[in-house]
PDB file of N, CA and C in Angstrom:
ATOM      1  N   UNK A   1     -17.427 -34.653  45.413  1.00  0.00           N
ATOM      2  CA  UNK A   1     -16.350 -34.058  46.179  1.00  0.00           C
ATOM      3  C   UNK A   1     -15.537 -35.110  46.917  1.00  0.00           C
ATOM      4  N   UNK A   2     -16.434 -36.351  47.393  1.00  0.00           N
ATOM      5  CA  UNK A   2     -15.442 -37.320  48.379  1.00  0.00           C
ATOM      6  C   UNK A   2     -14.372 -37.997  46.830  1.00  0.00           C
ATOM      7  N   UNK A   3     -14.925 -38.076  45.950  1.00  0.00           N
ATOM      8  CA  UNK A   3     -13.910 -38.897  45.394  1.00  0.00           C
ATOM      9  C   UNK A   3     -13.432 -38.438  44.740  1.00  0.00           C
ATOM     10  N   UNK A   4     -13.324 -36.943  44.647  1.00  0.00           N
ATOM     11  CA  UNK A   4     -12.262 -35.896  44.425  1.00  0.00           C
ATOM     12  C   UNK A   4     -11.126 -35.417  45.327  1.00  0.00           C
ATOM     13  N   UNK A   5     -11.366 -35.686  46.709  1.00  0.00           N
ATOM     14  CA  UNK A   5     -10.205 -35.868  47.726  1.00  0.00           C
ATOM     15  C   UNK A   5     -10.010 -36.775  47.578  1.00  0.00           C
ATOM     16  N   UNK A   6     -10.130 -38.098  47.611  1.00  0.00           N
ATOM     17  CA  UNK A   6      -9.260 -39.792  47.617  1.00  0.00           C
ATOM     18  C   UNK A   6      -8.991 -39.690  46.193  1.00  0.00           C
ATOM     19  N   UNK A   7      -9.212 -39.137  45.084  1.00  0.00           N
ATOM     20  CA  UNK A   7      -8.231 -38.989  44.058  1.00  0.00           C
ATOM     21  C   UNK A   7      -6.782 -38.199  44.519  1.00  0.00           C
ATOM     22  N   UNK A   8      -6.989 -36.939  44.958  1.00  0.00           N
ATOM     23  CA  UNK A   8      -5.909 -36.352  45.172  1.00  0.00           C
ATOM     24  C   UNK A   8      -5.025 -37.325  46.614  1.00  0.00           C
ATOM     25  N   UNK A   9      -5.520 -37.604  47.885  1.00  0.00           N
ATOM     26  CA  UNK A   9      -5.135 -38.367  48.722  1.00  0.00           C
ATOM     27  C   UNK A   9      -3.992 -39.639  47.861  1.00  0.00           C
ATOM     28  N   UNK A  10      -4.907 -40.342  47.094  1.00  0.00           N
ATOM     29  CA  UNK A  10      -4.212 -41.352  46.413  1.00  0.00           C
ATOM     30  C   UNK A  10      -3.153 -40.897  45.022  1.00  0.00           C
ATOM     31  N   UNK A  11      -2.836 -39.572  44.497  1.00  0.00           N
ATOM     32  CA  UNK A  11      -2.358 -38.987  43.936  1.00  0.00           C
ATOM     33  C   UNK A  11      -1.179 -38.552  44.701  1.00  0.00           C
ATOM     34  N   UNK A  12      -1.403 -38.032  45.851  1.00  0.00           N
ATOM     35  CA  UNK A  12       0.002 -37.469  47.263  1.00  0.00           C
ATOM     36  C   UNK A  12       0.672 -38.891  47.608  1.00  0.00           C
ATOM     37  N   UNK A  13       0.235 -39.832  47.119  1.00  0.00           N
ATOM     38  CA  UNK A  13       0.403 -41.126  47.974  1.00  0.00           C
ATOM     39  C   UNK A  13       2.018 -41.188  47.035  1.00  0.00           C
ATOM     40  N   UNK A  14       1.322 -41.591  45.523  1.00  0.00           N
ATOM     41  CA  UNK A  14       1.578 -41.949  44.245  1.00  0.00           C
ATOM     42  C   UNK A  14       2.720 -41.162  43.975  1.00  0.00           C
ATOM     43  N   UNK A  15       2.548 -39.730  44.252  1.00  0.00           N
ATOM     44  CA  UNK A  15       3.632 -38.595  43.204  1.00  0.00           C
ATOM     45  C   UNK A  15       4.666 -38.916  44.741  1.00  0.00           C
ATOM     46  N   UNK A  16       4.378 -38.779  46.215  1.00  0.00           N
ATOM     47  CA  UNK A  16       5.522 -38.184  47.339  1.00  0.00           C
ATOM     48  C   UNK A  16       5.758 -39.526  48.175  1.00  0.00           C
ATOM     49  N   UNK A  17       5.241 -40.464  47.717  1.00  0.00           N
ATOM     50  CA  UNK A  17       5.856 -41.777  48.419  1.00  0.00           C
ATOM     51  C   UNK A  17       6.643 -42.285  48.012  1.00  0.00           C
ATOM     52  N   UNK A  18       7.572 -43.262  48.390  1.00  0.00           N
ATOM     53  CA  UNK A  18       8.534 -44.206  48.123  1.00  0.00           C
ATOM     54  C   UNK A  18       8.198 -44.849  47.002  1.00  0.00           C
ATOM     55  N   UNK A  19       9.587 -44.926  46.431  1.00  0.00           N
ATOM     56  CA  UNK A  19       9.336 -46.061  44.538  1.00  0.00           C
ATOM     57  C   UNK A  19      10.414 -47.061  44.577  1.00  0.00           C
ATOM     58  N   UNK A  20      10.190 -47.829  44.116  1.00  0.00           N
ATOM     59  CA  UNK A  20      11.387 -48.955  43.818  1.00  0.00           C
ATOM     60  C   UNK A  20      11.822 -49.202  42.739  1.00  0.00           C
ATOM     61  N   UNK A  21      12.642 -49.969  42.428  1.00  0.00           N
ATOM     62  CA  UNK A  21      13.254 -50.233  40.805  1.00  0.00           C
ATOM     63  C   UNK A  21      14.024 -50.792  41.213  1.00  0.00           C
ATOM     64  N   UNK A  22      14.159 -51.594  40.418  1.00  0.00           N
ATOM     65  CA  UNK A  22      15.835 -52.804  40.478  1.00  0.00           C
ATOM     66  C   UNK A  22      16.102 -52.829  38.721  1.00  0.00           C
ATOM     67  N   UNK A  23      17.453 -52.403  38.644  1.00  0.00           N
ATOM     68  CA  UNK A  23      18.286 -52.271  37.796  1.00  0.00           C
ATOM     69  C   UNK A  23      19.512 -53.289  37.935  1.00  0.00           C
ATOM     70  N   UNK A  24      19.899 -53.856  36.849  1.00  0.00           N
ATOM     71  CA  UNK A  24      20.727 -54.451  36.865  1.00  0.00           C
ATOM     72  C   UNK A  24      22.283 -54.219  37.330  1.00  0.00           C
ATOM     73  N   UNK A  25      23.165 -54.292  38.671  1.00  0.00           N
ATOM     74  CA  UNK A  25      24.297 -54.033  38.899  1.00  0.00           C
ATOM     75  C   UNK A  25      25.362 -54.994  38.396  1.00  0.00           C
ATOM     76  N   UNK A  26      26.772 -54.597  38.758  1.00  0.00           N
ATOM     77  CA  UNK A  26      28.337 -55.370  38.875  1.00  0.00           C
ATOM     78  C   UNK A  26      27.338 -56.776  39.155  1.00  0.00           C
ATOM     79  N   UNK A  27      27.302 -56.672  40.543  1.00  0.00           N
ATOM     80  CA  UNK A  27      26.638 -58.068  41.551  1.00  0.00           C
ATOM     81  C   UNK A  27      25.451 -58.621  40.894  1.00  0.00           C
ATOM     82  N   UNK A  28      24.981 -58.256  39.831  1.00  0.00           N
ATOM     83  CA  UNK A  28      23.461 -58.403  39.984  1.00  0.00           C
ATOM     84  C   UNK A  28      22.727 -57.701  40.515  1.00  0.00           C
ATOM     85  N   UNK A  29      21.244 -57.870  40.603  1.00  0.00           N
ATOM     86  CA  UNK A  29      20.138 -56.868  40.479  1.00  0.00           C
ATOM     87  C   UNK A  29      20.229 -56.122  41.650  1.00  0.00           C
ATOM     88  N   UNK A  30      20.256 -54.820  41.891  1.00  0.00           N
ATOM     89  CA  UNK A  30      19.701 -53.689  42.593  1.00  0.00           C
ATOM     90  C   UNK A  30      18.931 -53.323  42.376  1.00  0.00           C
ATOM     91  N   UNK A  31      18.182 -52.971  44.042  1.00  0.00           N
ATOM     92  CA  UNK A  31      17.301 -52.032  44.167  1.00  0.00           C
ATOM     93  C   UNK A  31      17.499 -50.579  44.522  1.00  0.00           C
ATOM     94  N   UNK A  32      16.655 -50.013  43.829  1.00  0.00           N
ATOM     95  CA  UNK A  32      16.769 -48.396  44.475  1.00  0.00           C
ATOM     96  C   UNK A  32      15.572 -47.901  44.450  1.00  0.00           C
ATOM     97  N   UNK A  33      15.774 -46.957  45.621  1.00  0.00           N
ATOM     98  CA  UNK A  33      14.489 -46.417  45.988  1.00  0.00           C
ATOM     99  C   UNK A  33      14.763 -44.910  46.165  1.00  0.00           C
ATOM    100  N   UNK A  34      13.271 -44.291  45.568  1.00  0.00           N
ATOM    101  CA  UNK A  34      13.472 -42.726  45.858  1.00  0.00           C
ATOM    102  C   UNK A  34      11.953 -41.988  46.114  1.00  0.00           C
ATOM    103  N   UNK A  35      12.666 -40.970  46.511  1.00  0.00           N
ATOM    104  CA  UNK A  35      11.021 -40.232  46.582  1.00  0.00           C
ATOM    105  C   UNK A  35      11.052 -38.690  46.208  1.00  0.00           C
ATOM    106  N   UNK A  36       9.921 -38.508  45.393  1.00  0.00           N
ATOM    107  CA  UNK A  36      10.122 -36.727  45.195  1.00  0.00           C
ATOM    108  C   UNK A  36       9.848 -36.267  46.456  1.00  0.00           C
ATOM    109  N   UNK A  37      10.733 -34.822  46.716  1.00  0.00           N
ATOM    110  CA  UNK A  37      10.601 -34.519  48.139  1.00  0.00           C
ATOM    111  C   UNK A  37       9.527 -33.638  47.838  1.00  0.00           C
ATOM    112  N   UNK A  38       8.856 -33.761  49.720  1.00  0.00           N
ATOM    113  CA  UNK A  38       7.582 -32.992  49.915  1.00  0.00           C
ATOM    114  C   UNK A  38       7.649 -30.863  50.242  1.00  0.00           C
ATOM    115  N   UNK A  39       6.894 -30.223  49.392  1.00  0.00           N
ATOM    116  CA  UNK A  39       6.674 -29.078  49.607  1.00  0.00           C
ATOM    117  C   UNK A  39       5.507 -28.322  48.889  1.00  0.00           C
ATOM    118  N   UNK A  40       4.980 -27.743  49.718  1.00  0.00           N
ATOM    119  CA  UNK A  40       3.576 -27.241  49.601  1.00  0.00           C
ATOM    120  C   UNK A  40       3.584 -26.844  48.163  1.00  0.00           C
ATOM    121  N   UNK A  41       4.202 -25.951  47.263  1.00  0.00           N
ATOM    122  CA  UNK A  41       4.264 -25.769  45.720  1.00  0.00           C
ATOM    123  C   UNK A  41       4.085 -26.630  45.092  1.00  0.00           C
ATOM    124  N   UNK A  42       4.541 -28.011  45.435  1.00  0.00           N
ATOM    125  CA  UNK A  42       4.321 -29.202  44.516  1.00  0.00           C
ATOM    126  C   UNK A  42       2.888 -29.370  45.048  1.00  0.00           C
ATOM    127  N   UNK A  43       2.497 -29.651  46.083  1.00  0.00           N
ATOM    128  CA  UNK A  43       1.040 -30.104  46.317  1.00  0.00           C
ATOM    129  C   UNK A  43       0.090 -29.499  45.859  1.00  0.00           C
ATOM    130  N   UNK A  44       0.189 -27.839  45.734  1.00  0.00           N
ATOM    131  CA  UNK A  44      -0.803 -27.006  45.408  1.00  0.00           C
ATOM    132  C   UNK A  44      -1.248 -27.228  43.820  1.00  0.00           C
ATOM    133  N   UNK A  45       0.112 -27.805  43.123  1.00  0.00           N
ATOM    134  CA  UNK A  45       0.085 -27.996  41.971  1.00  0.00           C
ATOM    135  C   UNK A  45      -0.373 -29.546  41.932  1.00  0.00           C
ATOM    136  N   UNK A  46      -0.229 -30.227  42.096  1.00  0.00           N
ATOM    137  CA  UNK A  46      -1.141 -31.789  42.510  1.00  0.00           C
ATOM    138  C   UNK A  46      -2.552 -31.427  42.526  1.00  0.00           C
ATOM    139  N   UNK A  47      -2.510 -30.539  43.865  1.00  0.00           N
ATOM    140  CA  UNK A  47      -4.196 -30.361  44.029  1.00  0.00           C
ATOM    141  C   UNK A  47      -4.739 -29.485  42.547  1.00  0.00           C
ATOM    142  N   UNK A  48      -4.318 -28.599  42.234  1.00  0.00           N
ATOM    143  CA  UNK A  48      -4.949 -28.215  41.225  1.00  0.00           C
ATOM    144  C   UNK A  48      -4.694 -29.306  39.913  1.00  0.00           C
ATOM    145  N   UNK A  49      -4.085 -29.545  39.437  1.00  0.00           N
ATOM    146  CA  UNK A  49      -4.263 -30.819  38.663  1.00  0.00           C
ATOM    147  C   UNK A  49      -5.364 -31.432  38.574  1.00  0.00           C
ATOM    148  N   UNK A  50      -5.264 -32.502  40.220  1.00  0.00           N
ATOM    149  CA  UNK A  50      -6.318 -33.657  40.303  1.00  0.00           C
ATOM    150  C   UNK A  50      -8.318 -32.573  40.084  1.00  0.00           C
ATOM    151  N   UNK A  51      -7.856 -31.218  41.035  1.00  0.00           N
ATOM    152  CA  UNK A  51      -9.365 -30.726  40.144  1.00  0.00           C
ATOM    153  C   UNK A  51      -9.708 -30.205  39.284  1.00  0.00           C
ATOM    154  N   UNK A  52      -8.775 -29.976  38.258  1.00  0.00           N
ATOM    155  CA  UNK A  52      -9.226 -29.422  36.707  1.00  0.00           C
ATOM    156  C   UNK A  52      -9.317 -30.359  36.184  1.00  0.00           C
ATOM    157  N   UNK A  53      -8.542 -31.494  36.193  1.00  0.00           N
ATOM    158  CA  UNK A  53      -8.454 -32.591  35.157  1.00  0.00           C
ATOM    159  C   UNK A  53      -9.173 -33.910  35.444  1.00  0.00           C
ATOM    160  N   UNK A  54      -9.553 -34.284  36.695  1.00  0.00           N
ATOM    161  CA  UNK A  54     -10.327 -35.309  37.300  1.00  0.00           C
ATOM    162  C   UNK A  54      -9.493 -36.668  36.587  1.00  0.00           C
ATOM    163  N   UNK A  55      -8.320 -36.374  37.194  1.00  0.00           N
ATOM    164  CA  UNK A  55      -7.487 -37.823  36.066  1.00  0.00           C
ATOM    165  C   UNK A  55      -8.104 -39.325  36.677  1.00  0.00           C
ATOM    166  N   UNK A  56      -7.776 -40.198  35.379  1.00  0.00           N
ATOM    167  CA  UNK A  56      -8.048 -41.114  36.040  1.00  0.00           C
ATOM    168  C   UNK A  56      -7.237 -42.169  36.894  1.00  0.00           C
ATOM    169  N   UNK A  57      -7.332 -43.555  37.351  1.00  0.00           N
ATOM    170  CA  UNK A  57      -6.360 -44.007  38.398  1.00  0.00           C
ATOM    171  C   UNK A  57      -5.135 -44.350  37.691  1.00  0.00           C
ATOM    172  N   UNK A  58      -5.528 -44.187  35.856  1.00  0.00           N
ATOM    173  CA  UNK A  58      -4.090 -44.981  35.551  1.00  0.00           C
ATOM    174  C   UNK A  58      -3.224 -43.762  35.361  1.00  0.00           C
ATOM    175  N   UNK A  59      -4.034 -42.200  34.738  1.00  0.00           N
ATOM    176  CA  UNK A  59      -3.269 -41.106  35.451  1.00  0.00           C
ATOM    177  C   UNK A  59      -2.783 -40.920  36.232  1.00  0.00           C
ATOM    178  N   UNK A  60      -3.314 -41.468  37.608  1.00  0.00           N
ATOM    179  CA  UNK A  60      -2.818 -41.180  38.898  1.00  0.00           C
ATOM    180  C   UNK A  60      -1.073 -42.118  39.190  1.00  0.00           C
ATOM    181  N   UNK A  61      -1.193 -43.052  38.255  1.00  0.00           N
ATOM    182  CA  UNK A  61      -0.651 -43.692  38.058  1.00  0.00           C
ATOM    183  C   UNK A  61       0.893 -44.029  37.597  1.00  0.00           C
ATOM    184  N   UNK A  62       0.703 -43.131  36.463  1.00  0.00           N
ATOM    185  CA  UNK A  62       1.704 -43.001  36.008  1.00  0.00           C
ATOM    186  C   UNK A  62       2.673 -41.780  36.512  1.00  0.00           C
ATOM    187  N   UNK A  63       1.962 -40.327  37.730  1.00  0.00           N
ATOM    188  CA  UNK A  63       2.780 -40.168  38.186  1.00  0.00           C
ATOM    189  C   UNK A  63       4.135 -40.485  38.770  1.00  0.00           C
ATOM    190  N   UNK A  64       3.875 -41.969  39.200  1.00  0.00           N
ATOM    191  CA  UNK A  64       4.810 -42.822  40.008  1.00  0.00           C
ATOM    192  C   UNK A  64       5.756 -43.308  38.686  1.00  0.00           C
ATOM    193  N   UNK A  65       5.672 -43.127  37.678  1.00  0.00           N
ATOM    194  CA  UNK A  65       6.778 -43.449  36.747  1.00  0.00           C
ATOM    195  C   UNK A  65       8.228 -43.042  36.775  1.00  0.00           C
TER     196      UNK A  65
END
């Protein structure tokens, strides 16, 4: 169970935190940053995810793609 919450913990981190990317601009390289916004529907669906599927960290991972 503990490392079924710090999956999901580190999953909320991954899917609703800040991302970066630098793409090439006019000027040269930019950065941009974004974040999926936070609301309980998305989480409930996170949480059920991370406990049917027990993904692993590179799952967790590629949320942030």
């Amino acid at each position: 169970m503990a490392g079924q919450q710090a999956k999901l913990m580190y999953a909320a981190i991954v899917y609703f935190g800040p991302k970066w990317k630098f793409e090439d601009g006019l000027d040269g390289s930019v950065l941009f940053e974004w974040r999926n916004p936070y609301n309980e529907d998305s989480y409930e669906t996170l949480k059920k995810w991370v406990a049917e599927t027990n993904p692993s960290l590179a799952e967790i991972d590629s949320l942030g793609d």
